[in-house]
Protein backbone atom coordinates (compact mmCIF):
# COMPACT_ATOMS: atom_id res chain seq x y z
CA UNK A 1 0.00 0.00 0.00
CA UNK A 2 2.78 2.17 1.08
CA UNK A 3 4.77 1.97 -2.56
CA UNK A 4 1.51 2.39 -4.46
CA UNK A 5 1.24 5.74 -2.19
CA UNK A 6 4.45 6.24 -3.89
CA UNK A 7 4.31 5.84 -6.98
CA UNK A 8 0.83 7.77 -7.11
CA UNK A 9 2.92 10.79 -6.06
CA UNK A 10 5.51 10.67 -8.09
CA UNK A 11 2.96 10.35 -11.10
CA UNK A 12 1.42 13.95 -9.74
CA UNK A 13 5.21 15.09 -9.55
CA UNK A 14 5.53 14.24 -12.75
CA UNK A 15 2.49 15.03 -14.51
CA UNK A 16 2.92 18.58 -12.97
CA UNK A 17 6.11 19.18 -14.43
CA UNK A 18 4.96 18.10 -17.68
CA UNK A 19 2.09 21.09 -17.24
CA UNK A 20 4.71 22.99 -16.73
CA UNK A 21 7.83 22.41 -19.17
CA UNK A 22 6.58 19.46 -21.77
CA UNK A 23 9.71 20.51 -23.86
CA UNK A 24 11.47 18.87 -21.29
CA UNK A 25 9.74 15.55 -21.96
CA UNK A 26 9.34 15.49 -25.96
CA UNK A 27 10.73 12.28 -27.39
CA UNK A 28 9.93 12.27 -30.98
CA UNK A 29 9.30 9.72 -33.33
CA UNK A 30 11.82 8.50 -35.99
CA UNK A 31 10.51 11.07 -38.79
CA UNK A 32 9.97 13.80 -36.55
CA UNK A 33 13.30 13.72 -35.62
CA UNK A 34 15.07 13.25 -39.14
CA UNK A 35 13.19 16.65 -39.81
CA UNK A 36 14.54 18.40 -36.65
CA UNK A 37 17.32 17.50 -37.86
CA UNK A 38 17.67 19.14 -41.48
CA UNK A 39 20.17 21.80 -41.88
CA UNK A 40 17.34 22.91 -45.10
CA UNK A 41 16.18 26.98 -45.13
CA UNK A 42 12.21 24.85 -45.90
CA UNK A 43 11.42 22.12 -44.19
CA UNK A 44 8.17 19.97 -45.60
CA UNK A 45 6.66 17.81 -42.86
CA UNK A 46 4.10 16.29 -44.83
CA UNK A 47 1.10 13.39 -43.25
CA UNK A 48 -1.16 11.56 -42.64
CA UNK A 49 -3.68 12.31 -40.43
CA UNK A 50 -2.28 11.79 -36.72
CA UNK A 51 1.41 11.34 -37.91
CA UNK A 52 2.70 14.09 -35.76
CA UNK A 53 3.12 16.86 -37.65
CA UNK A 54 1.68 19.72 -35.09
CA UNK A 55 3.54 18.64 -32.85
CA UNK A 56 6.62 18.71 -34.71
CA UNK A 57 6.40 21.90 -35.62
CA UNK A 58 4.86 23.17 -32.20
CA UNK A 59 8.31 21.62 -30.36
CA UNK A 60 10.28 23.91 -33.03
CA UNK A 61 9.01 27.33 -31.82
CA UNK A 62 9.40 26.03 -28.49
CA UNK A 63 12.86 25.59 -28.93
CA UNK A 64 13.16 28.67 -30.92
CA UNK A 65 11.68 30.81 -28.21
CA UNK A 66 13.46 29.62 -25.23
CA UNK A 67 16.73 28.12 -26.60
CA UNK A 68 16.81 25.14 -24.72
CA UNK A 69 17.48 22.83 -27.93
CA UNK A 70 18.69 18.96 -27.47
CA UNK A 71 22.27 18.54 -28.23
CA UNK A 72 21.44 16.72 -31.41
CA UNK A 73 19.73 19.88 -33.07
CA UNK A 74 21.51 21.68 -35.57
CA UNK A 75 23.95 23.96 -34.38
CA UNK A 76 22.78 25.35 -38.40
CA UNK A 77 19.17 26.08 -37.07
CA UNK A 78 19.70 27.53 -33.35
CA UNK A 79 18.90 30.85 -32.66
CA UNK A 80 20.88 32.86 -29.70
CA UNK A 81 18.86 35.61 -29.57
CA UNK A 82 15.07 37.34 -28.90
CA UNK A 83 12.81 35.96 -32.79
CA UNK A 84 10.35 37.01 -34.38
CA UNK A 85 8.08 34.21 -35.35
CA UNK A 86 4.99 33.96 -37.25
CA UNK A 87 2.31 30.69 -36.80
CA UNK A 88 -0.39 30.59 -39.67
CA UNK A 89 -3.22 28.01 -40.10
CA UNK A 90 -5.89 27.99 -42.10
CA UNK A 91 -9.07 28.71 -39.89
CA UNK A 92 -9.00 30.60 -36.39
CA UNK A 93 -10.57 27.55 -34.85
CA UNK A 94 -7.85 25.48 -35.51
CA UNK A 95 -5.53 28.24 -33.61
CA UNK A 96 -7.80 27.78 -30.55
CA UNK A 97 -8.43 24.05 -31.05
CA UNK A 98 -4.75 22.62 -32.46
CA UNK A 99 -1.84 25.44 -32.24
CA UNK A 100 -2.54 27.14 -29.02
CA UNK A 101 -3.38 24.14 -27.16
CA UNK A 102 0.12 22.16 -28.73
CA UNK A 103 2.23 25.52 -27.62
CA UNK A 104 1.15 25.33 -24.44
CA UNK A 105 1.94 21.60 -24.21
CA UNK A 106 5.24 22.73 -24.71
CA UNK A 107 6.14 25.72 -23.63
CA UNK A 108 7.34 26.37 -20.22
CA UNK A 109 4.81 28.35 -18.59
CA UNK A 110 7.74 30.67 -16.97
CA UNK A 111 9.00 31.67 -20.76
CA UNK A 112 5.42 33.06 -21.22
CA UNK A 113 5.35 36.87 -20.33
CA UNK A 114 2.16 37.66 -21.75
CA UNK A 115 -0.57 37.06 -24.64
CA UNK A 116 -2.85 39.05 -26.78
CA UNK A 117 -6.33 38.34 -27.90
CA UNK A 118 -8.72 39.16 -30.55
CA UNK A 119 -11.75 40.20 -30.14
CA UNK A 120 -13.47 37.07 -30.68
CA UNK A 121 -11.15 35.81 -27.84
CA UNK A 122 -8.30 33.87 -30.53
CA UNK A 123 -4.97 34.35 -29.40
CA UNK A 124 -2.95 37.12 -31.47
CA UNK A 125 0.77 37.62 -30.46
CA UNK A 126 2.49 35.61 -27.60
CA UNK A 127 5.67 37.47 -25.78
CA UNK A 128 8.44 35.65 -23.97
CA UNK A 129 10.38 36.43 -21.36
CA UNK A 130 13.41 36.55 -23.48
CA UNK A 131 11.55 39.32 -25.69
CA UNK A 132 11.04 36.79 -28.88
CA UNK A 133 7.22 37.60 -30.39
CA UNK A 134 5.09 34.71 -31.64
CA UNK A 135 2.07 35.98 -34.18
CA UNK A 136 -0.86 33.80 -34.86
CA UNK A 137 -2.58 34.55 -38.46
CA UNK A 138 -4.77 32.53 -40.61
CA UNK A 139 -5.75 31.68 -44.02
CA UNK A 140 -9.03 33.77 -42.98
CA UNK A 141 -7.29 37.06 -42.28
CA UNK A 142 -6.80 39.94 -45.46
CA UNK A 143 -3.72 39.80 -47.51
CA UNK A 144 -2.09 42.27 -46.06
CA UNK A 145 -1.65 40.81 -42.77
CA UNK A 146 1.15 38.53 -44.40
CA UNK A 147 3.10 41.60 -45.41
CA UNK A 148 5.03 43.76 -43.57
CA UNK A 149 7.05 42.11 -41.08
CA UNK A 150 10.67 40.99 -40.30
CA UNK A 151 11.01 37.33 -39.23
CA UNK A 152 12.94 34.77 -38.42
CA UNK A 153 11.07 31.83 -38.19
CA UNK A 154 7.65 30.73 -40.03
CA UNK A 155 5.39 27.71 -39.00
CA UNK A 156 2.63 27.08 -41.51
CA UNK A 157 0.39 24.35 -40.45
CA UNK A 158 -2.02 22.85 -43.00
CA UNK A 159 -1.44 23.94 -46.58
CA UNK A 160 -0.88 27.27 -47.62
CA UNK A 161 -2.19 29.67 -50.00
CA UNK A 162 0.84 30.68 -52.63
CA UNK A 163 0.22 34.63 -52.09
CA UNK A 164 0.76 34.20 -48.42
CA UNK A 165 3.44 31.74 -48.63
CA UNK A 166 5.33 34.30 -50.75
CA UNK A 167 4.69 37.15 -48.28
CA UNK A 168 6.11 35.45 -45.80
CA UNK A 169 9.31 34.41 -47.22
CA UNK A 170 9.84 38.59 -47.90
CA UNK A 171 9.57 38.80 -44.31
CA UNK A 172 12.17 36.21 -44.08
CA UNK A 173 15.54 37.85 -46.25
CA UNK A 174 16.15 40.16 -43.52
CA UNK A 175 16.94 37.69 -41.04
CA UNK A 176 17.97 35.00 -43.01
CA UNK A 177 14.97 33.27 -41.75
CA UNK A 178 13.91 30.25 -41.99
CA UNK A 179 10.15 27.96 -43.10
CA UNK A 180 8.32 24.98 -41.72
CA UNK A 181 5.37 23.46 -43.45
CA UNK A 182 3.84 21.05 -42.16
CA UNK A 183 0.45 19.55 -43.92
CA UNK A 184 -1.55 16.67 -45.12
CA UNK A 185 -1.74 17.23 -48.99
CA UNK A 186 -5.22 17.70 -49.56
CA UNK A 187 -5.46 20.58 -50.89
CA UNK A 188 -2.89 23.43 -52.65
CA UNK A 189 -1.41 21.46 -55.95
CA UNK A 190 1.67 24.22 -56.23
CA UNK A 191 3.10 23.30 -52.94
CA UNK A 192 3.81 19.68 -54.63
CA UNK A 193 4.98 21.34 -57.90
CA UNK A 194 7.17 24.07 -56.25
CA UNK A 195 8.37 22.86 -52.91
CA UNK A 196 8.32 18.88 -52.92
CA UNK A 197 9.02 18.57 -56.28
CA UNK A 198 11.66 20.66 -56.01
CA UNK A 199 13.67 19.29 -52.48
CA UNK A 200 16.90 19.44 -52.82
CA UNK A 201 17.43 18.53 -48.74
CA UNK A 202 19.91 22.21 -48.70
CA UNK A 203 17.17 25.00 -50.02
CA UNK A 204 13.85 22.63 -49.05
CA UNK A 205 14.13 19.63 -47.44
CA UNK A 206 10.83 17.30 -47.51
CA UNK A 207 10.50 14.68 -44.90
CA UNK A 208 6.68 12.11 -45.68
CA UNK A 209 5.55 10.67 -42.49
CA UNK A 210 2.59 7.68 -42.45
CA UNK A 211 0.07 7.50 -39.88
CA UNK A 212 1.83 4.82 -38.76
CA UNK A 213 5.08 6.42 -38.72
CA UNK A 214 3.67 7.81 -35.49
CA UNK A 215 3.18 4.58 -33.66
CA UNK A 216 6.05 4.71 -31.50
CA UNK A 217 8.50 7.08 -30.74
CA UNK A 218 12.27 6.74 -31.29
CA UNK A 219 12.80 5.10 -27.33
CA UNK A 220 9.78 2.36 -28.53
CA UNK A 221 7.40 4.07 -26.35
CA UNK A 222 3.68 3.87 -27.84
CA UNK A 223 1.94 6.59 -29.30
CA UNK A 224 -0.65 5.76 -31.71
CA UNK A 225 -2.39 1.62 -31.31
CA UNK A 226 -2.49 -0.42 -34.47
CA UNK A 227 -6.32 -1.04 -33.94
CA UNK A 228 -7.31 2.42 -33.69
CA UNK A 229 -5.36 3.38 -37.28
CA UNK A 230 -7.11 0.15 -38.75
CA UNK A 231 -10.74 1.47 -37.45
CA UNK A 232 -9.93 4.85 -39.29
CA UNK A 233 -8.29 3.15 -42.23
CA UNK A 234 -11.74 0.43 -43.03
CA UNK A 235 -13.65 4.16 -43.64
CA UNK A 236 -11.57 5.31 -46.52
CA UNK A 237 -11.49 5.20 -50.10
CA UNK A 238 -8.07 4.15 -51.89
CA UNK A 239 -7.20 7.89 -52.38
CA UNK A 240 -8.58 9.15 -49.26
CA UNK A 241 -5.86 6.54 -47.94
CA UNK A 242 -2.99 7.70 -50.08
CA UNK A 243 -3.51 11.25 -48.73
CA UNK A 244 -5.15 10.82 -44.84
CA UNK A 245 -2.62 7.69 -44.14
CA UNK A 246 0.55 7.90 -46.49
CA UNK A 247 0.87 11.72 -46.86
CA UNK A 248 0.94 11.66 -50.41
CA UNK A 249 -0.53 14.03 -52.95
C-alpha cells in the first residue's frame, strides 16, 4: 500500500512538471526527428492524419523561443537571440483548437510573459520572457496581414495559399529566416509542384511521415495503437488513404 502511495505521487510530480515544461519531456518519433534535424532553409513535414506533424512543428518554436534545444539539433538552425516568429493556419478555430493548445503543451509556462487576444477571444501575439514575439494569423485574415514584417522563423500548419506563402518568405531575407510546413496534402497542388518537387534537402528539405510512422517514438514508447489506425483506415477510399494515411498528394 505504502509503494503504491508512492508511486501515485511521483505520477502527480511528474504530470505537474509536464504542465509545466513538456519541452522537457518530448521524445519524438523516428521522422519527426530526421526533420529536426535538417540543416534545409524549408522544411516539408508532410502526413497523414495523426502522424505528428503539429507537434513537430509546435516543439520547433518552443525551442526557438526559449533556446533550450537537445544537443542533437543543428547547431545550423539555433537561434541565440530574442525571434520574431509567425504561426499561420488555415481557420482561427484550428488556432484555438490545435496550435494554441500544442504551444502550451510545450512551452514552459515561466517563458510566457504575456498574450494578446482578438476580439473574438483567438490568441494574437504571444511574448516571452526573453523578448522573442510569436504571431498567430490565418488563411481567414486579409492579404495584407502577411506583409510587412521581419522574421525569423515561419510555421505554416495545414497547406498554404501561394500569395501568403510568398509574403512570408519577404519577411524572411532580412533575417535569413527560416520555413516549416507542415500539412496533409489535400489541398494546394503548387506546394507539390514548387516545394516537394523541387527538395533538394539544402534549399527545401521534404521529410513524408505515415500515420503509422507515429506509432512509436524513437525510445519504442507507444503513441498511436495499431487497432485504432485500422478502425480509421476500413472508412476510406483508396485515395482518401494515399492522402489521410501515407501523406501523399
Amino acid at each position: 500500500t505504502e509503494l503504491i502511495k508512492q508511486l501515485e505521487e511521483l505520477k502527480q510530480v511528474l504530470n505537474f512538471r509536464r504542465r509545466q515544461s513538456g519541452i522537457s519531456f518530448y521524445i519524438p518519433n523516428s521522422i519527426q526527428r530526421q526533420a529536426h534535424q535538417s540543416k534545409a532553409k524549408n522544411i516539408c513535414y508532410i502526413g497523414g492524419n495523426r502522424s505528428g506533424k503539429s507537434t513537430w512543428g509546435a516543439v520547433e518554436v518552443a525551442w526557438a523561443t526559449t533556446k533550450q534545444y537537445p544537443e542533437w539539433f543543428p547547431k545550423e538552425r539555433r537561434f541565440n537571440r530574442p525571434v520574431k516568429v509567425r504561426i499561420a493556419t488555415d481557420r482561427f478555430f484550428k488556432i484555438d483548437s490545435v496550435i494554441e493548445p500544442k504551444l502550451r503543451e510545450y512551452l514552459p509556462k515561466s517563458e510566457i510573459k504575456s498574450i494578446r487576444r482578438s476580439p473574438q477571444g483567438y490568441i494574437s501575439k504571444m511574448i516571452m520572457k526573453d523578448g522573442s514575439l510569436i504571431e498567430f494569423l490565418t488563411m481567414e485574415q486579409d492579404l495584407m496581414a502577411f506583409e510587412g514584417q521581419d522574421l525569423d522563423l515561419f510555421w505554416g500548419d495545414e497547406p498554404i495559399e501561394r500569395k501568403r506563402f510568398i509574403a512570408t518568405q519577404r519577411g524572411l531575407i532580412d533575417r535569413a529566416g527560416f520555413s516549416l510546413l507542415t500539412f496533409t496534402p489535400l489541398i494546394e497542388p503548387w506546394m507539390k509542384e514548387e516545394l516537394v518537387d523541387k527538395a533538394d534537402s539544402k534549399r527545401i528539405a521534404v521529410y513524408t511521415a505515415d500515420i503509422r510512422d507515429n506509432k512509436f517514438d524513437v525510445t519504442g514508447n507507444a503513441i498511436l495503437r495499431e487497432e485504432d489506425i485500422k478502425q480509421f483506415e476500413s472508412m476510406l477510399t483508396d485515395d482518401e488513404k494515399a492522402t489521410r494515411l501515407h501523406g501523399r498528394f
